[in-house]
C-alpha atoms as a PDB file:
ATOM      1  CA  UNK A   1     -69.642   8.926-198.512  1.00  0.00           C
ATOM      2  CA  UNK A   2     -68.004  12.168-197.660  1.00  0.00           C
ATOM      3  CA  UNK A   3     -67.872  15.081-199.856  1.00  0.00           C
ATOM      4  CA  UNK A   4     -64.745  17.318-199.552  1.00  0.00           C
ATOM      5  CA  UNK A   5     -65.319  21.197-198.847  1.00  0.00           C
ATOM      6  CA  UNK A   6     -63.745  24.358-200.805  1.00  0.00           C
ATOM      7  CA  UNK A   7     -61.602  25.004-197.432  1.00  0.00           C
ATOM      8  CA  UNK A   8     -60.583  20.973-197.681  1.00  0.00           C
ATOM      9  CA  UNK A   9     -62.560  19.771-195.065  1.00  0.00           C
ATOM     10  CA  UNK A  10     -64.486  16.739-194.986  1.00  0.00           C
ATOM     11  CA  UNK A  11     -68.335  16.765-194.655  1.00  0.00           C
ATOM     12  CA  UNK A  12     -70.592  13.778-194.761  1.00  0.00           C
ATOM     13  CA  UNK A  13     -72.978  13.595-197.587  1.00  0.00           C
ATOM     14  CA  UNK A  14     -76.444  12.877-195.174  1.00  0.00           C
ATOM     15  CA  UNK A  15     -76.412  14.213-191.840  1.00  0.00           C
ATOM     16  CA  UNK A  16     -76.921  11.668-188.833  1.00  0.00           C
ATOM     17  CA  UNK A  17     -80.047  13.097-188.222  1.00  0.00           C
ATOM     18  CA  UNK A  18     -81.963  12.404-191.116  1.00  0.00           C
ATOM     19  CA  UNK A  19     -85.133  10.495-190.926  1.00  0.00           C
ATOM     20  CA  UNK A  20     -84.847   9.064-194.491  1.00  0.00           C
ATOM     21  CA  UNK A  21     -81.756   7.237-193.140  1.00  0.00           C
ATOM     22  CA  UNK A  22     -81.814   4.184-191.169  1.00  0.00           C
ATOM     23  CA  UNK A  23     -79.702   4.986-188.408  1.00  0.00           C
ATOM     24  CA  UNK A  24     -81.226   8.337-188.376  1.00  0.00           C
ATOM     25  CA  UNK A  25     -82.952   9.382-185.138  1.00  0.00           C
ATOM     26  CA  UNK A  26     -86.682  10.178-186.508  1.00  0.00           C
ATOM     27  CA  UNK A  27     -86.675   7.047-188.126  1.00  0.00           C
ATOM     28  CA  UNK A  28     -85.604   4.883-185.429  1.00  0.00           C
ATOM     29  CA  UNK A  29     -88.447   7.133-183.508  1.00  0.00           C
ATOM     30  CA  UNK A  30     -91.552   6.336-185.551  1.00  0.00           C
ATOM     31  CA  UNK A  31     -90.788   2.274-185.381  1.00  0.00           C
ATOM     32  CA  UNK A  32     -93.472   0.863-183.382  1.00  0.00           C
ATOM     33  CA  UNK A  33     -91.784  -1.219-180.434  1.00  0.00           C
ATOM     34  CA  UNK A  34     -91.179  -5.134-180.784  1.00  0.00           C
ATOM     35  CA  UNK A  35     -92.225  -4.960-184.566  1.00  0.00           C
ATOM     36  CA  UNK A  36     -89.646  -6.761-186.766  1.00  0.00           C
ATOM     37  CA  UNK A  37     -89.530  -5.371-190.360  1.00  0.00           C
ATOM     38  CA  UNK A  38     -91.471  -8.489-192.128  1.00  0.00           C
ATOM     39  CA  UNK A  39     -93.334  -9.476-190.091  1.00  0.00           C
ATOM     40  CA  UNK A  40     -96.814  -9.669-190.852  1.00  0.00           C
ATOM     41  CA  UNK A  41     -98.495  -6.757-188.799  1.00  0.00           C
ATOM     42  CA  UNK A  42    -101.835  -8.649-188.647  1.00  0.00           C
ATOM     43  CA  UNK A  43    -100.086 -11.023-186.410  1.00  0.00           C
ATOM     44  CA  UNK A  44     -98.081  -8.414-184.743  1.00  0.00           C
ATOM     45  CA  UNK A  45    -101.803  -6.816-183.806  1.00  0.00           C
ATOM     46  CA  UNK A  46    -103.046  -9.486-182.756  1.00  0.00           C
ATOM     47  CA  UNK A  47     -99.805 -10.386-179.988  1.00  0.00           C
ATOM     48  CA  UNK A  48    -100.152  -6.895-178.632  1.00  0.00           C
ATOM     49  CA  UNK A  49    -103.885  -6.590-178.414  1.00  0.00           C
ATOM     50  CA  UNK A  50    -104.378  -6.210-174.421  1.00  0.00           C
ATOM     51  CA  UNK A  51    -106.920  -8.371-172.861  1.00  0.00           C
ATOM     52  CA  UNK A  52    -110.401  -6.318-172.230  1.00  0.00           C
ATOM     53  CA  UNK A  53    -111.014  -5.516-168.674  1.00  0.00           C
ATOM     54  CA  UNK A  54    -113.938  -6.039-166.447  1.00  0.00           C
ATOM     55  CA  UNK A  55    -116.054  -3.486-167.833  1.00  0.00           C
ATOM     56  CA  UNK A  56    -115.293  -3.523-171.526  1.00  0.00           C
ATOM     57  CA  UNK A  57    -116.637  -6.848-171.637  1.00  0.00           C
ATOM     58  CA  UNK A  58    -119.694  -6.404-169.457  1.00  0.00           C
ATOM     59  CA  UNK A  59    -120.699  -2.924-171.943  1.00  0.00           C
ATOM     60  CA  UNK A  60    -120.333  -5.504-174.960  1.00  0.00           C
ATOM     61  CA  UNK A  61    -122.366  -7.640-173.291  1.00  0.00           C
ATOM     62  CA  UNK A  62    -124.612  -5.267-173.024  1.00  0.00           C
ATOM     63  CA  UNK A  63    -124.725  -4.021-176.048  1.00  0.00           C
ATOM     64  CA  UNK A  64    -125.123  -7.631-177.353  1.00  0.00           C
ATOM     65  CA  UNK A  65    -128.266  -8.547-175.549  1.00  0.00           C
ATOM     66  CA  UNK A  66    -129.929  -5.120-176.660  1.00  0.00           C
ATOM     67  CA  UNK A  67    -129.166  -5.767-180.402  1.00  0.00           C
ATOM     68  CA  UNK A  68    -130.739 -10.031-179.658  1.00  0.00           C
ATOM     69  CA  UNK A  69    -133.732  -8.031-178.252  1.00  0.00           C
ATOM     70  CA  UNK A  70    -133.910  -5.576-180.918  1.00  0.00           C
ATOM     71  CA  UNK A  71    -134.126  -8.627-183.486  1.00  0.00           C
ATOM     72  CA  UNK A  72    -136.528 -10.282-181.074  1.00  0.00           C
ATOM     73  CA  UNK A  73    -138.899  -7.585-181.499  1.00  0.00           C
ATOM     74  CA  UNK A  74    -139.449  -6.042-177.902  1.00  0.00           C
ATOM     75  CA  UNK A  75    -139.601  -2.813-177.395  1.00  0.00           C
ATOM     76  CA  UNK A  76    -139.840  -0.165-175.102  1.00  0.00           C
ATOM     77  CA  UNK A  77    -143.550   0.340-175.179  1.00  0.00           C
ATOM     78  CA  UNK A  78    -143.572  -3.623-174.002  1.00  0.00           C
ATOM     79  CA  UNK A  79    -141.875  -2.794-171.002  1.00  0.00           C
ATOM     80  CA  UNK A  80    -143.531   0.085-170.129  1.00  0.00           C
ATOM     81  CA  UNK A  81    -147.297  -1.066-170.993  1.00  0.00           C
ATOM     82  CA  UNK A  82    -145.687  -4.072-168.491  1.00  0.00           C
ATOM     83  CA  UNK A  83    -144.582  -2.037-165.825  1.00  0.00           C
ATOM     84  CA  UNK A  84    -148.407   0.132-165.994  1.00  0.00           C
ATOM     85  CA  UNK A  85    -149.710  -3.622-164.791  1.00  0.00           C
ATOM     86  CA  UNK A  86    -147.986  -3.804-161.444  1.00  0.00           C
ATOM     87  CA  UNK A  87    -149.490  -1.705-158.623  1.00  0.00           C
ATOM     88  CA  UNK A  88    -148.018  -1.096-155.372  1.00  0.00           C
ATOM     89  CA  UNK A  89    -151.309  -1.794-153.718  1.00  0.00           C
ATOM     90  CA  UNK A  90    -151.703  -5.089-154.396  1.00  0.00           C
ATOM     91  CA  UNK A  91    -148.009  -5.614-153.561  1.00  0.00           C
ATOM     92  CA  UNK A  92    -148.352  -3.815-150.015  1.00  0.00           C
ATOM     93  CA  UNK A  93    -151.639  -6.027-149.461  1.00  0.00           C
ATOM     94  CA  UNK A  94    -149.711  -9.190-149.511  1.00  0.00           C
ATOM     95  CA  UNK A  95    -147.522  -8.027-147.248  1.00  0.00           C
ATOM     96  CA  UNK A  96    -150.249  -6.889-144.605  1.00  0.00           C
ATOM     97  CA  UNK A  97    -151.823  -9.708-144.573  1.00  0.00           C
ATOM     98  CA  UNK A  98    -149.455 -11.553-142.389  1.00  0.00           C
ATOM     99  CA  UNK A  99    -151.094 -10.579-138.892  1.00  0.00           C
ATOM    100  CA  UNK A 100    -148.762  -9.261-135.958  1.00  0.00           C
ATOM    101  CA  UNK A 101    -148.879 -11.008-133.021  1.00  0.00           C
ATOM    102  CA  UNK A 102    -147.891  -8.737-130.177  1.00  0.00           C
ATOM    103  CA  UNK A 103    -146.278 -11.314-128.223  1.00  0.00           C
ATOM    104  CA  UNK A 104    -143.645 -12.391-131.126  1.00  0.00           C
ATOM    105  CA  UNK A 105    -143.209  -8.759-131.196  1.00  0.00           C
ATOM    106  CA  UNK A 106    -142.222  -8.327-127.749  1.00  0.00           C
ATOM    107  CA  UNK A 107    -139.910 -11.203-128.077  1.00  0.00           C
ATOM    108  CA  UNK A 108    -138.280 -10.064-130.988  1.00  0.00           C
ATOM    109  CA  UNK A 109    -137.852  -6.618-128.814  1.00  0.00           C
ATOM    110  CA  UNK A 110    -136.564  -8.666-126.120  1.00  0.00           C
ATOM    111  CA  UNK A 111    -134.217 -10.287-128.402  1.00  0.00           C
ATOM    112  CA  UNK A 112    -132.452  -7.073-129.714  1.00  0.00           C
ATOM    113  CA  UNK A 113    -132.288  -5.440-126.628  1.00  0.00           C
ATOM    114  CA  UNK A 114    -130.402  -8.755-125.229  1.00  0.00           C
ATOM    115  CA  UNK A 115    -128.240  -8.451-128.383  1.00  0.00           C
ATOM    116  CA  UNK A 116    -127.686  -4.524-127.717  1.00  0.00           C
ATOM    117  CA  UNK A 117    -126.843  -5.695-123.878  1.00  0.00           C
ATOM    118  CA  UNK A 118    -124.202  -8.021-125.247  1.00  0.00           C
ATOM    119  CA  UNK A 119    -122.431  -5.677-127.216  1.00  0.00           C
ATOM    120  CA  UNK A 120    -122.143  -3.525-124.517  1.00  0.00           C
ATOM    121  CA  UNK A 121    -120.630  -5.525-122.362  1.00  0.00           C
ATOM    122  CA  UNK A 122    -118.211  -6.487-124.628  1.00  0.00           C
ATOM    123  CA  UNK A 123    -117.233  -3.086-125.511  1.00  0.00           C
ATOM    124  CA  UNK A 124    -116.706  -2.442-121.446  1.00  0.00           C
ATOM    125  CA  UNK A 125    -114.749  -5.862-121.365  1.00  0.00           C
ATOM    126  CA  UNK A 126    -112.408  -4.116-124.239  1.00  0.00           C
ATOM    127  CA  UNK A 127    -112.426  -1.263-122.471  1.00  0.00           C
ATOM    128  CA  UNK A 128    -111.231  -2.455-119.344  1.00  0.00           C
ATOM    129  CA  UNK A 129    -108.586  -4.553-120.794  1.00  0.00           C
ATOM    130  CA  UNK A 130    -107.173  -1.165-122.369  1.00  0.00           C
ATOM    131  CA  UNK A 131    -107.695  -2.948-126.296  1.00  0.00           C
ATOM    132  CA  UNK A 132    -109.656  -0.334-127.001  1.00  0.00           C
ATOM    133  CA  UNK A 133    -110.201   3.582-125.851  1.00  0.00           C
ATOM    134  CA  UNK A 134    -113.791   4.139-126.346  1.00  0.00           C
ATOM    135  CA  UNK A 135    -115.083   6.950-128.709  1.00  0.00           C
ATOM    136  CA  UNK A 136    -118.084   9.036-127.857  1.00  0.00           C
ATOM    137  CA  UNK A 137    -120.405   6.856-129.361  1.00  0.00           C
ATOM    138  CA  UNK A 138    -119.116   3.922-127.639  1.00  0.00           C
ATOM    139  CA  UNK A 139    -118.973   5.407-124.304  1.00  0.00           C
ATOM    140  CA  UNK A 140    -122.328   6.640-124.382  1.00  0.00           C
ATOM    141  CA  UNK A 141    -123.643   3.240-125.433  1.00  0.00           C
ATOM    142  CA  UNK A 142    -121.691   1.630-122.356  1.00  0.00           C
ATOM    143  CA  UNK A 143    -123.761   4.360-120.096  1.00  0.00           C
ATOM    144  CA  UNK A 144    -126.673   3.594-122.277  1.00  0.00           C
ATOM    145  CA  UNK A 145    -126.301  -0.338-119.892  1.00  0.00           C
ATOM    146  CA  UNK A 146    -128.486   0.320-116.774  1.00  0.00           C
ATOM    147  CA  UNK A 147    -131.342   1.772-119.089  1.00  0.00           C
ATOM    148  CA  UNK A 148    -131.225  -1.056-121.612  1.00  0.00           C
ATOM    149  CA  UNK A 149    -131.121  -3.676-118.742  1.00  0.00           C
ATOM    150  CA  UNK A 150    -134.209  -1.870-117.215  1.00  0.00           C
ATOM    151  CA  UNK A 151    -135.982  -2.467-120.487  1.00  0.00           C
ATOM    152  CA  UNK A 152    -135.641  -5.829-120.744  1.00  0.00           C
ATOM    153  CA  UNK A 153    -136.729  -6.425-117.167  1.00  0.00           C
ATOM    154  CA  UNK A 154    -140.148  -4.302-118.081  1.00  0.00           C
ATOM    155  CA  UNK A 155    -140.675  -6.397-121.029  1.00  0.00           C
ATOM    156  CA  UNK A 156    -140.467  -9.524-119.495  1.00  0.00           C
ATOM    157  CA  UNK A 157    -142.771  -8.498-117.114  1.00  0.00           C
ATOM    158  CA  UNK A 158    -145.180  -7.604-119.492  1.00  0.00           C
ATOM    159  CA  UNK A 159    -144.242 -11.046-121.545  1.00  0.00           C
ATOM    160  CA  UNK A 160    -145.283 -12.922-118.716  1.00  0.00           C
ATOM    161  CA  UNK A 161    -148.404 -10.694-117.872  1.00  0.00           C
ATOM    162  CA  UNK A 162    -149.259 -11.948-121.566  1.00  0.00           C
ATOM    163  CA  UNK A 163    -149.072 -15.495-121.120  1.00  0.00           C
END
């Protein structure tokens, strides 16, 4: 397919480049990757269709239950002439209603403290050993020992003043 110039040179009769052509560059450009020519692009979709993450499938979840509850029949107003029922009264009257004794709460005190005194010393064991260098927040809870220890001795005392 050449074509033969006035000054007897040969040209070819479609350039390379041309996207009509099926070797041409544009053409071989707009082919969508992995698609055979007859194949049946519905099945082609449906092989490169990437699976839905996390969240795409939780928001049409979503958007699933709100359509079932629109056909249900609740709306809004429900919920909200629901949520006017509950008062934060009543809920902070079953809570008070539990009484405090003081002496659980000076053994629960006691408790935390000897939980506090524990850490401690483990931090100072660390420490010591050179596993760890202590930030400022650590050392001052290592100096915090002798008060914390002090602490617990008063509220023993006071535990056994109780009893």
């Amino acid at each position: 397919m050449c074509k033969k110039r006035d000054d007897s040179r040969f040209r070819l009769s479609q350039p390379l480049n041309d996207p009509t052509v099926p070797g041409g560059k544009r053409w071989r450009d707009d082919q969508i990757p992995g698609f055979v020519p007859g194949m049946d692009p519905e099945a082609f979709a449906a092989t490169q269709q990437k699976p839905k993450s996390q969240h795409q499938r939780r928001n049409e979840n979503r958007k699933k239950r709100k359509e079932e509850e629109a056909k249900a029949g609740v709306s809004v107003d429900d919920v909200e002439g629901g949520v006017g029922k509950v008062t934060l009264k009543e809920e902070a009257d079953k809570t008070e209603q539990a009484p405090v004794d003081p002496k659980e709460a000076l053994q629960k005190r006691i408790r935390n403290l000897k939980k506090k005194l524990k850490q401690i010393e483990e931090l100072k064991s660390k420490a010591d050993k050179g596993e760890l260098t202590p930030n400022q927040e650590q050392a001052d809870k290592i100096a915090s020992k002798p008060a914390v220890e002090e602490e617990i001795k008063t509220l023993e005392e006071e535990l056994a003043a109780m009893a």
